[in-house]
N, C-alpha and C. Protein backbone atom coordinates (compact mmCIF):
# COMPACT_ATOMS: atom_id res chain seq x y z
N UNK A 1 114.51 52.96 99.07
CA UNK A 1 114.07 53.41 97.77
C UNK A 1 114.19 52.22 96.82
N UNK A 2 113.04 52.09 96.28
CA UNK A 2 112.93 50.89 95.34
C UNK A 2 113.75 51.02 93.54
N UNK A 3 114.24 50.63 92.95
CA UNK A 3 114.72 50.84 91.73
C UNK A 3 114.38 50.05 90.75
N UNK A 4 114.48 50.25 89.32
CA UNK A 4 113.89 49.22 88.56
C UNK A 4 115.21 48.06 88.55
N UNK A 5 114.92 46.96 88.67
CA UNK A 5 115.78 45.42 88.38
C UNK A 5 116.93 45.76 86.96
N UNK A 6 117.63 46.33 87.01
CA UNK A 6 118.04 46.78 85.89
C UNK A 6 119.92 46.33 85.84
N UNK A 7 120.40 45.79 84.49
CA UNK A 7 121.62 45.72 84.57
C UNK A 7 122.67 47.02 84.77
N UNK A 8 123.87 47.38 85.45
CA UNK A 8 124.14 49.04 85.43
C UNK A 8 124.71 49.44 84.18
N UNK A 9 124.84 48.32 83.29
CA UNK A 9 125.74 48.52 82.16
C UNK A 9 124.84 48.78 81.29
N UNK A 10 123.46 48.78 81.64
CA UNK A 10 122.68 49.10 80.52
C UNK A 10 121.70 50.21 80.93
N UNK A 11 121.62 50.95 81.89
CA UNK A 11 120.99 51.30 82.75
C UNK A 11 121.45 52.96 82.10
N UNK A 12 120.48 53.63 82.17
CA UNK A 12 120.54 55.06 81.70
C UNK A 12 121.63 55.82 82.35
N UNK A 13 122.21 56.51 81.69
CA UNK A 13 122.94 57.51 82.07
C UNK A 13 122.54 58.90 82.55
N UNK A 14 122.90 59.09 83.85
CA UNK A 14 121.70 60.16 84.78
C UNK A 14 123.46 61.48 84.86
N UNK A 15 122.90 62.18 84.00
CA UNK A 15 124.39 63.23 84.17
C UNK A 15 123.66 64.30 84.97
N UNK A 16 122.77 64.59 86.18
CA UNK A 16 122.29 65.60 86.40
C UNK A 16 121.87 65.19 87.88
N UNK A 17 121.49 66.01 88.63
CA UNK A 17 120.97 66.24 90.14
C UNK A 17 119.18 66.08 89.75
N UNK A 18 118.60 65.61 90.50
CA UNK A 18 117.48 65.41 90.58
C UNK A 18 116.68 66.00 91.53
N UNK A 19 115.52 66.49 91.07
CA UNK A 19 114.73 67.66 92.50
C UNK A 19 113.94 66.52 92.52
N UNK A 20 114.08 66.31 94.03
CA UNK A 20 112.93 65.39 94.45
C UNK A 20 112.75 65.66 96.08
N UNK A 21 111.74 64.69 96.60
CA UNK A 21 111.75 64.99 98.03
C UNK A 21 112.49 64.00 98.52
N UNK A 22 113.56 64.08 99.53
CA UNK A 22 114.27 62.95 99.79
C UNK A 22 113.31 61.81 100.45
N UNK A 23 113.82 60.43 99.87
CA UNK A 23 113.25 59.33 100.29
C UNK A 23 113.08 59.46 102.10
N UNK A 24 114.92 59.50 102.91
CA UNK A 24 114.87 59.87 104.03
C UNK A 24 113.60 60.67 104.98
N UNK A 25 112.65 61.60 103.67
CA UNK A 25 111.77 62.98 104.60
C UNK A 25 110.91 62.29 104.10
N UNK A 26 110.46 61.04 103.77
CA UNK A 26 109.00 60.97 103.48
C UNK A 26 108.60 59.75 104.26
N UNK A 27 107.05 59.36 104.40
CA UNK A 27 106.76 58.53 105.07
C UNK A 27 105.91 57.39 104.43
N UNK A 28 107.02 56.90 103.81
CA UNK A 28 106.56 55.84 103.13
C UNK A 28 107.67 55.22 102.31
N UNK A 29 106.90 54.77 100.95
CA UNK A 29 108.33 54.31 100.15
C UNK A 29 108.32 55.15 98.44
N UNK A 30 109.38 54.70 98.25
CA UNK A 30 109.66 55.87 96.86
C UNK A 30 109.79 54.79 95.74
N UNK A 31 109.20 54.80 94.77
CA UNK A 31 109.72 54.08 93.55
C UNK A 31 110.72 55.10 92.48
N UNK A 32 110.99 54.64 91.81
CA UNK A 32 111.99 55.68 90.77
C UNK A 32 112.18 54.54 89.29
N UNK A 33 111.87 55.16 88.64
CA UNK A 33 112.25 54.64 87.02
C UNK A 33 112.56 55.89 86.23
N UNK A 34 113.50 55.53 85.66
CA UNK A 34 114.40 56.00 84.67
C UNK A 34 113.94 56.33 82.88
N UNK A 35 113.68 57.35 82.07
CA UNK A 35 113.61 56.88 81.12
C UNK A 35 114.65 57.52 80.26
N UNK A 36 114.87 56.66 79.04
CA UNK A 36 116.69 56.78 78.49
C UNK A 36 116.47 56.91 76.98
N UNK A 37 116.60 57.81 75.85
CA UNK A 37 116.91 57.86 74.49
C UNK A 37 117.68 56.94 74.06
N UNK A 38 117.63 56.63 72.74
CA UNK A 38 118.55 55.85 72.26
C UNK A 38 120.00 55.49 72.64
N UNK A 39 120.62 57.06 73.02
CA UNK A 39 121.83 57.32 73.18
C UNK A 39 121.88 56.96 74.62
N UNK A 40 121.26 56.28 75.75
CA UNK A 40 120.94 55.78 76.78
C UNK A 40 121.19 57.07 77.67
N UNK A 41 121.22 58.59 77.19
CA UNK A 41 121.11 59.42 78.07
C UNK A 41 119.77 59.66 78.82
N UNK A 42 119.24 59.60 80.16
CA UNK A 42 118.27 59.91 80.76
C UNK A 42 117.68 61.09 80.27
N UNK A 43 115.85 61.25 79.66
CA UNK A 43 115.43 61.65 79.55
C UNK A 43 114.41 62.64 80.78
N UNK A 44 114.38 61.72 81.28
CA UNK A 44 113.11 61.96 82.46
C UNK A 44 113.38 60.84 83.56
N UNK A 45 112.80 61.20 84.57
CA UNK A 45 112.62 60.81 86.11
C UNK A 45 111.55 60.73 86.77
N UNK A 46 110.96 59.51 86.97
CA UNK A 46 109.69 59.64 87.67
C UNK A 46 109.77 58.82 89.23
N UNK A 47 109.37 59.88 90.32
CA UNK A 47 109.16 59.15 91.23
C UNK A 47 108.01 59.04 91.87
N UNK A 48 107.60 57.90 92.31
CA UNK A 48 106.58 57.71 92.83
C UNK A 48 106.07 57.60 94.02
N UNK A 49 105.73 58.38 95.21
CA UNK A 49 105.77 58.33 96.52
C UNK A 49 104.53 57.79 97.34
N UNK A 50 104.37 56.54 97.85
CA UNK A 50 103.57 55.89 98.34
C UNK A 50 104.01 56.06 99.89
N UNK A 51 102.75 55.89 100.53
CA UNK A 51 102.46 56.54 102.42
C UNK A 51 102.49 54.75 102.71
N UNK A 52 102.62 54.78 103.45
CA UNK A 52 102.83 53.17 104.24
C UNK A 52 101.61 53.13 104.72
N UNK A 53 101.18 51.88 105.19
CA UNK A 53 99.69 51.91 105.52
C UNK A 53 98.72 51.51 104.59
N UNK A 54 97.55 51.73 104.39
CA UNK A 54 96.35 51.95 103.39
C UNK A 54 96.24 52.73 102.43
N UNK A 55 97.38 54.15 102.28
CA UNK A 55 97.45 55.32 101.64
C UNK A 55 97.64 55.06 100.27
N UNK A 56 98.15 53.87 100.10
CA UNK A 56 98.79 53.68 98.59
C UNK A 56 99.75 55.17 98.12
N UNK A 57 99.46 54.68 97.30
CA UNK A 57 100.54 55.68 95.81
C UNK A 57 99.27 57.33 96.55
N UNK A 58 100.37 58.47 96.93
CA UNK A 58 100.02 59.57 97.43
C UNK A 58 100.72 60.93 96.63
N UNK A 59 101.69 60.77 95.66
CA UNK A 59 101.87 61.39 95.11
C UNK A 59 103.55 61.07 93.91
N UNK A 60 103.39 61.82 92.62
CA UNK A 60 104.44 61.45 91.42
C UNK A 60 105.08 62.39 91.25
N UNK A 61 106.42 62.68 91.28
CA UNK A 61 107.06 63.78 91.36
C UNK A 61 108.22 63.66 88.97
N UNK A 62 107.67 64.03 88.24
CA UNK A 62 108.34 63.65 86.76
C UNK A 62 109.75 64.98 87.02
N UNK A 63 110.30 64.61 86.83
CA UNK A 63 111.51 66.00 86.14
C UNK A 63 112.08 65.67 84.76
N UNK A 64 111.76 66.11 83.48
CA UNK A 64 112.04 65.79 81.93
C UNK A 64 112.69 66.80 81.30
N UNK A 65 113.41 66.52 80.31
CA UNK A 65 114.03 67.48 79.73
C UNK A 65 113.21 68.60 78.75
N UNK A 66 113.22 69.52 79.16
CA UNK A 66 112.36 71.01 78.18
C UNK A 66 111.93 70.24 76.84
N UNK A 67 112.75 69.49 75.97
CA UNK A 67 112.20 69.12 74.88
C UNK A 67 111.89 67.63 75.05
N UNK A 68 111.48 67.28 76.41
CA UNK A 68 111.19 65.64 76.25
C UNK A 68 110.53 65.24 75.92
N UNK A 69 110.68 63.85 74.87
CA UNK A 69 109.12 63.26 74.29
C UNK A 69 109.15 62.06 75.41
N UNK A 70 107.56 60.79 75.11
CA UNK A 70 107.68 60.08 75.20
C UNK A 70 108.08 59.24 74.57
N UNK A 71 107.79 57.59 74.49
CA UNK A 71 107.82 56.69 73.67
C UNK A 71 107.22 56.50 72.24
N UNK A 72 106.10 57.25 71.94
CA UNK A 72 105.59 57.47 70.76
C UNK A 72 105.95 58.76 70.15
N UNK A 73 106.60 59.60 70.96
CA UNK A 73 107.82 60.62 70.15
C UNK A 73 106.54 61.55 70.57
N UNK A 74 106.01 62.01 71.06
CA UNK A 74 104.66 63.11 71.83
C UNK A 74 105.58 63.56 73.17
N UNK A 75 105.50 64.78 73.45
CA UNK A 75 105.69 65.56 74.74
C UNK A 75 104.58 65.52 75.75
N UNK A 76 104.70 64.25 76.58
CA UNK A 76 103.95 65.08 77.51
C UNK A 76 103.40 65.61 78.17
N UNK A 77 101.95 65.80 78.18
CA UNK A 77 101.41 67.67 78.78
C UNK A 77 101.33 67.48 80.37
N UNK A 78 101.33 66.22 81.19
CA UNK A 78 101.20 66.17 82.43
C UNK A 78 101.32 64.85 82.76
N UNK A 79 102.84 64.50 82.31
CA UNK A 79 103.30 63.19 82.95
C UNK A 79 103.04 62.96 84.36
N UNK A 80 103.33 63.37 85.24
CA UNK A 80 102.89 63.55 86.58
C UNK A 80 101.62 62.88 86.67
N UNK A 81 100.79 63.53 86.01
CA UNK A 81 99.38 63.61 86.52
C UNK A 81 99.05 62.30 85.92
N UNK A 82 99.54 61.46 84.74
CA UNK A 82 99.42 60.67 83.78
C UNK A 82 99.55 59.24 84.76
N UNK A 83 101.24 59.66 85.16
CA UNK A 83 101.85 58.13 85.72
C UNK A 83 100.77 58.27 87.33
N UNK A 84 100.01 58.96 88.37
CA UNK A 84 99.48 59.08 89.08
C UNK A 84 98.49 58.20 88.80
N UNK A 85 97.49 58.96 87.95
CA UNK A 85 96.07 58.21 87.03
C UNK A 85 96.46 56.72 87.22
N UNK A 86 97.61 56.64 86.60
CA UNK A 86 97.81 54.92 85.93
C UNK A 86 97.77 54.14 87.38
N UNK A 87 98.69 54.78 88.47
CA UNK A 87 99.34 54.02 89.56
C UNK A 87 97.78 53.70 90.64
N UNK A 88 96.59 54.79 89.99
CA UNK A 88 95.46 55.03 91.06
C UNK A 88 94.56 53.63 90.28
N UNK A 89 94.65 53.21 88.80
CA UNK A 89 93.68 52.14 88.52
C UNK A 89 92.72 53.63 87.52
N UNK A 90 93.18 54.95 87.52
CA UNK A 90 91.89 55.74 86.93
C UNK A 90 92.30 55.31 85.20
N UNK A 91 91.50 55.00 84.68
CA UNK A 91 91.55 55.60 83.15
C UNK A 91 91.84 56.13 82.51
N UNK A 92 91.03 57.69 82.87
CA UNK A 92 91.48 58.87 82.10
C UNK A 92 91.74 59.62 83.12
N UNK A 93 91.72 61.16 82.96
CA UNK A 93 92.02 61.91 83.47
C UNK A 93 90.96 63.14 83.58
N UNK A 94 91.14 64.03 84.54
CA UNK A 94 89.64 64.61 85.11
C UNK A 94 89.71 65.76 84.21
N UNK A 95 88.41 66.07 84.24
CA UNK A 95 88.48 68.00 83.62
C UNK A 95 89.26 69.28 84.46
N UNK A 96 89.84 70.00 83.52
CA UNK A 96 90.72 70.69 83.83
C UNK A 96 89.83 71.80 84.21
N UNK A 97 89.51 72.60 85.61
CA UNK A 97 88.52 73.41 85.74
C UNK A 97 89.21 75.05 86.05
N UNK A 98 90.79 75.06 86.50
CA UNK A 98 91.24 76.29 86.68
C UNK A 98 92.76 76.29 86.34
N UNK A 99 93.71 77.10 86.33
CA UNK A 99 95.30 77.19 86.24
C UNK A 99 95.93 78.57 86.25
N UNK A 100 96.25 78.21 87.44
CA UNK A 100 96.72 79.70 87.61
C UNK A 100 98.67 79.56 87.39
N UNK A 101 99.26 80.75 88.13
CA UNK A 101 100.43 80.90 88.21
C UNK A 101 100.66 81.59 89.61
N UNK A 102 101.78 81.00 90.21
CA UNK A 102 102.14 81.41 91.65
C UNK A 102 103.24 81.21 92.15
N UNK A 103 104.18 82.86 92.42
CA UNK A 103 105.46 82.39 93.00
C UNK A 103 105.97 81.72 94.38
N UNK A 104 106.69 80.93 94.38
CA UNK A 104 106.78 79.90 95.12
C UNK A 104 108.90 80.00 95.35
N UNK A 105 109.01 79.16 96.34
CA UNK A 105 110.41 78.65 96.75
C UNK A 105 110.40 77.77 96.30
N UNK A 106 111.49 76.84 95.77
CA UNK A 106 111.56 75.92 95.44
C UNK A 106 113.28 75.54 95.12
N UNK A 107 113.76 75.12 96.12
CA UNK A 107 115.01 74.79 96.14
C UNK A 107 115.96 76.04 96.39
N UNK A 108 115.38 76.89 97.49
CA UNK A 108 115.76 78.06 97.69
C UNK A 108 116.04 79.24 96.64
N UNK A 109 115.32 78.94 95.43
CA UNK A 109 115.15 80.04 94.21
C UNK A 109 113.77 80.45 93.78
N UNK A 110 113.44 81.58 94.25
CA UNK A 110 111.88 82.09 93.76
C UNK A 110 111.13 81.24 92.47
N UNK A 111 110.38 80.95 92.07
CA UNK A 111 110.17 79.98 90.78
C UNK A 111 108.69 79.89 90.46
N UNK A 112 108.31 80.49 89.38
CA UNK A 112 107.24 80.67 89.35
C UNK A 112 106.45 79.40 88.92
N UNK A 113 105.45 78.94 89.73
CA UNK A 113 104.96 77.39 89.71
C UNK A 113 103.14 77.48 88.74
N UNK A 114 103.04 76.79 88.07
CA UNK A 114 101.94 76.69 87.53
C UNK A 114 101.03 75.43 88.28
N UNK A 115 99.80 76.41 89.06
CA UNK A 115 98.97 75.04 89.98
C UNK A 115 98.03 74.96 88.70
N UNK A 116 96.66 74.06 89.09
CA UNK A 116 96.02 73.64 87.90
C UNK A 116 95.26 72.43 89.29
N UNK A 117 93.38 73.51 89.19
CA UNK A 117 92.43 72.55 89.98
C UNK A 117 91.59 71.52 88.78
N UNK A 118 91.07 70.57 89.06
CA UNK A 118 90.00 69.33 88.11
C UNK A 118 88.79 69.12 88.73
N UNK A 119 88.13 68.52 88.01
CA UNK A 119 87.00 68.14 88.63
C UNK A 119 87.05 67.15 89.51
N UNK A 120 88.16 66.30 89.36
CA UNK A 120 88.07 65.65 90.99
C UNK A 120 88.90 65.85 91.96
N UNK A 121 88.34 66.43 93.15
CA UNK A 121 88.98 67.45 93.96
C UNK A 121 89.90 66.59 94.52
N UNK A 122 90.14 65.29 94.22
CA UNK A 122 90.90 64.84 95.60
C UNK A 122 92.96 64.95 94.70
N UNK A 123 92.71 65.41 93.82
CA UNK A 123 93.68 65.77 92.81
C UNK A 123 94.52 66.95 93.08
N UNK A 124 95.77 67.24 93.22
CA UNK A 124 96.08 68.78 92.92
C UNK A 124 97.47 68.78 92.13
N UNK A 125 97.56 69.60 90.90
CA UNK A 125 98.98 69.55 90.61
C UNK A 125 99.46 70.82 90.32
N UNK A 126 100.91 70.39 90.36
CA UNK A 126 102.20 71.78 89.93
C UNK A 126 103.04 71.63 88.78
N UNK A 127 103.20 72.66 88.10
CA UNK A 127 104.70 72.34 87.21
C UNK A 127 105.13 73.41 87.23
N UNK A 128 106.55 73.75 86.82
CA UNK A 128 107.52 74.46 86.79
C UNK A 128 108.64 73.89 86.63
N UNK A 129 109.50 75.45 85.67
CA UNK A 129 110.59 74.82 85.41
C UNK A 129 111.93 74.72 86.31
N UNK A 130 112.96 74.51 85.95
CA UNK A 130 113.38 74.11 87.17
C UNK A 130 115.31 74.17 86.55
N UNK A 131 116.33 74.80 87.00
CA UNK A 131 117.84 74.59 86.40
C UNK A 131 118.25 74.75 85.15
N UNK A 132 117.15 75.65 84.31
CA UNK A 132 117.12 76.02 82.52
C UNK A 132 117.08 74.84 81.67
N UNK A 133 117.20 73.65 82.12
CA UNK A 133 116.75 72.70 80.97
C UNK A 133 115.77 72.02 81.53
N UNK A 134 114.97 71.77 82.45
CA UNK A 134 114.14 70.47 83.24
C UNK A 134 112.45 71.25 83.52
N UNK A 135 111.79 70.51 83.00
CA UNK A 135 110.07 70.58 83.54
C UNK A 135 110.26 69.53 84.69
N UNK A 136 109.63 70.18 86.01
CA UNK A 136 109.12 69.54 87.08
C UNK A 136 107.98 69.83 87.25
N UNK A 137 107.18 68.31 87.06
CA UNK A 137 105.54 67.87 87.93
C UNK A 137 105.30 67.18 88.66
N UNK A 138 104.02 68.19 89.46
CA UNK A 138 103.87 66.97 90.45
C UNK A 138 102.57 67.01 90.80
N UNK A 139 101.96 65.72 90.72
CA UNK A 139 100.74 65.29 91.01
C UNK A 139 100.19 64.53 92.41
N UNK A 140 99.11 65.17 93.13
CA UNK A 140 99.03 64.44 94.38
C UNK A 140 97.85 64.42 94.21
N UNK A 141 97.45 62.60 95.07
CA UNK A 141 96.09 62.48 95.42
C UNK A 141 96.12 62.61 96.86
N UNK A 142 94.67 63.22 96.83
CA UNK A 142 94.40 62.97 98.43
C UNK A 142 95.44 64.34 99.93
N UNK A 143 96.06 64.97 98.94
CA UNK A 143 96.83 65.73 100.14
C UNK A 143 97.29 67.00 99.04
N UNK A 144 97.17 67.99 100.05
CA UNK A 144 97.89 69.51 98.78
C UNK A 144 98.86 69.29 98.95
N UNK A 145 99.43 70.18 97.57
CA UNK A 145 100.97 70.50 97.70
C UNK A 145 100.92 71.47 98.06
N UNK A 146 101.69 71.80 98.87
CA UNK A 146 101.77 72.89 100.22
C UNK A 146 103.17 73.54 99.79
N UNK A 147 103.29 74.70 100.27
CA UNK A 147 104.34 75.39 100.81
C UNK A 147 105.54 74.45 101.32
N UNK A 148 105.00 74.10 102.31
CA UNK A 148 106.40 72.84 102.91
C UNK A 148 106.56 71.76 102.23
N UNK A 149 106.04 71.29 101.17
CA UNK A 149 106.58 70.44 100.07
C UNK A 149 107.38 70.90 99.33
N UNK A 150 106.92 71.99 98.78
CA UNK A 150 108.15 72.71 97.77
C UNK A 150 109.67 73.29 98.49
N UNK A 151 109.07 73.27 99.77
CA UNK A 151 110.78 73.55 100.46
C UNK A 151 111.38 72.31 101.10
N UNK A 152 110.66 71.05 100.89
CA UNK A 152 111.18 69.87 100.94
C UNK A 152 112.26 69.27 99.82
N UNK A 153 111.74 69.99 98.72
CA UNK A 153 112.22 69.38 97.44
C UNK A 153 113.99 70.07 97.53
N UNK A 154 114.98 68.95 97.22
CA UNK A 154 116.36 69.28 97.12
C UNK A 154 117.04 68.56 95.88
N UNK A 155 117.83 69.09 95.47
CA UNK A 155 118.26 68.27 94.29
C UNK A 155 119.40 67.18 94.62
N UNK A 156 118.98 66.02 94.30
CA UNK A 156 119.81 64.68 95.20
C UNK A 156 121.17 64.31 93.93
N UNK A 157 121.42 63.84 93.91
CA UNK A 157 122.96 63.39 93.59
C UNK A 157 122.38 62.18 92.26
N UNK A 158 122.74 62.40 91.37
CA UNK A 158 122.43 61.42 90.77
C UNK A 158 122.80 59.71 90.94
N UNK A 159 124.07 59.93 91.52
CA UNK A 159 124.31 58.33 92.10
C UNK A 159 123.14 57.82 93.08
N UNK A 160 122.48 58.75 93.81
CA UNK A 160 121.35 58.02 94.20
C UNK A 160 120.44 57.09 93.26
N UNK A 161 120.15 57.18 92.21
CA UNK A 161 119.40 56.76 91.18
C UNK A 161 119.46 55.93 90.57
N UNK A 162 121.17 55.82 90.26
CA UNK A 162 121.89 54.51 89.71
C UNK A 162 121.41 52.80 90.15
N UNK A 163 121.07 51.91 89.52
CA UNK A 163 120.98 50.84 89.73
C UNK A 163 122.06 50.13 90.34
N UNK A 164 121.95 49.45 91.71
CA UNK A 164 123.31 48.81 91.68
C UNK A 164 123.31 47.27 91.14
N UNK A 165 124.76 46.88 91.14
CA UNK A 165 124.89 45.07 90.42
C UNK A 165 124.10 44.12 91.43
């Protein structure tokens, strides 16, 4: 798992478990960046899961706090789908053509997941909330999110995340 180059003394403070898919279960490599408020408490979590091979960047997993902004002090509406776009070279982002709601498992707790199809099919995303304070999204190109993704997802230890010296 790749981390940002970061000093630990300056490096966000992650007080929480993270739902992600473990690096270990995936087939490829994971990026992870951190983002931190003033008060250097971690705001949000983005990981980025790239397939080894030709696959590139295959899918962005964000987990943010219920009231998280970004950097220009804005919430938002589909970080996931945002940091994906950026990592694919796209521009913008496609038309939003359906959004439903569908209960789902997700860390062995029923959880009702919001999917959401676009006009470019090779796209699919989820959000839901997730431990009473956290929005989790997730954006994939090129592959659904399935059933067995969402029972992939476990909440990892935050020392995983930590930068080391």
């Amino acid at each position: 798992m790749r981390r940002l180059a970061r000093s630990p003394r300056l490096a966000p403070v992650l007080g929480f478990p993270v739902l992600a898919v473990p690096p270990d279960e995936w087939p490829g490599s994971v990026a992870v960046s951190l983002l931190a408020g003033a008060d250097r408490q971690c705001r949000a979590v983005y990981l980025r899961y790239d397939l080894f091979g030709p696959g590139g960047t295959s899918m962005v997993i964000t987990q943010r706090r219920k009231a998280g902004v970004d950097a220009e002090g804005q919430e938002p509406s589909r970080p996931a789908l945002d940091q994906l776009l950026h990592a694919l070279g796209q521009p913008s982002g496609p038309e939003s053509l359906d959004r439903w709601q569908l209960l789902t498992n997700v860390a062995g707790v029923s959880t009702p997941v919001l999917r959401e199809n676009f006009s470019e099919a090779r796209l699919d995303y989820a959000e839901f909330d997730w431990d009473g304070a956290w929005v989790v999204s997730i954006a994939a190109w090129q592959r659904s999110i399935t059933e067995d993704l969402f029972r992939m997802l476990r909440p990892l230890p935050p020392e995983m995340f930590v930068p080391r010296p």
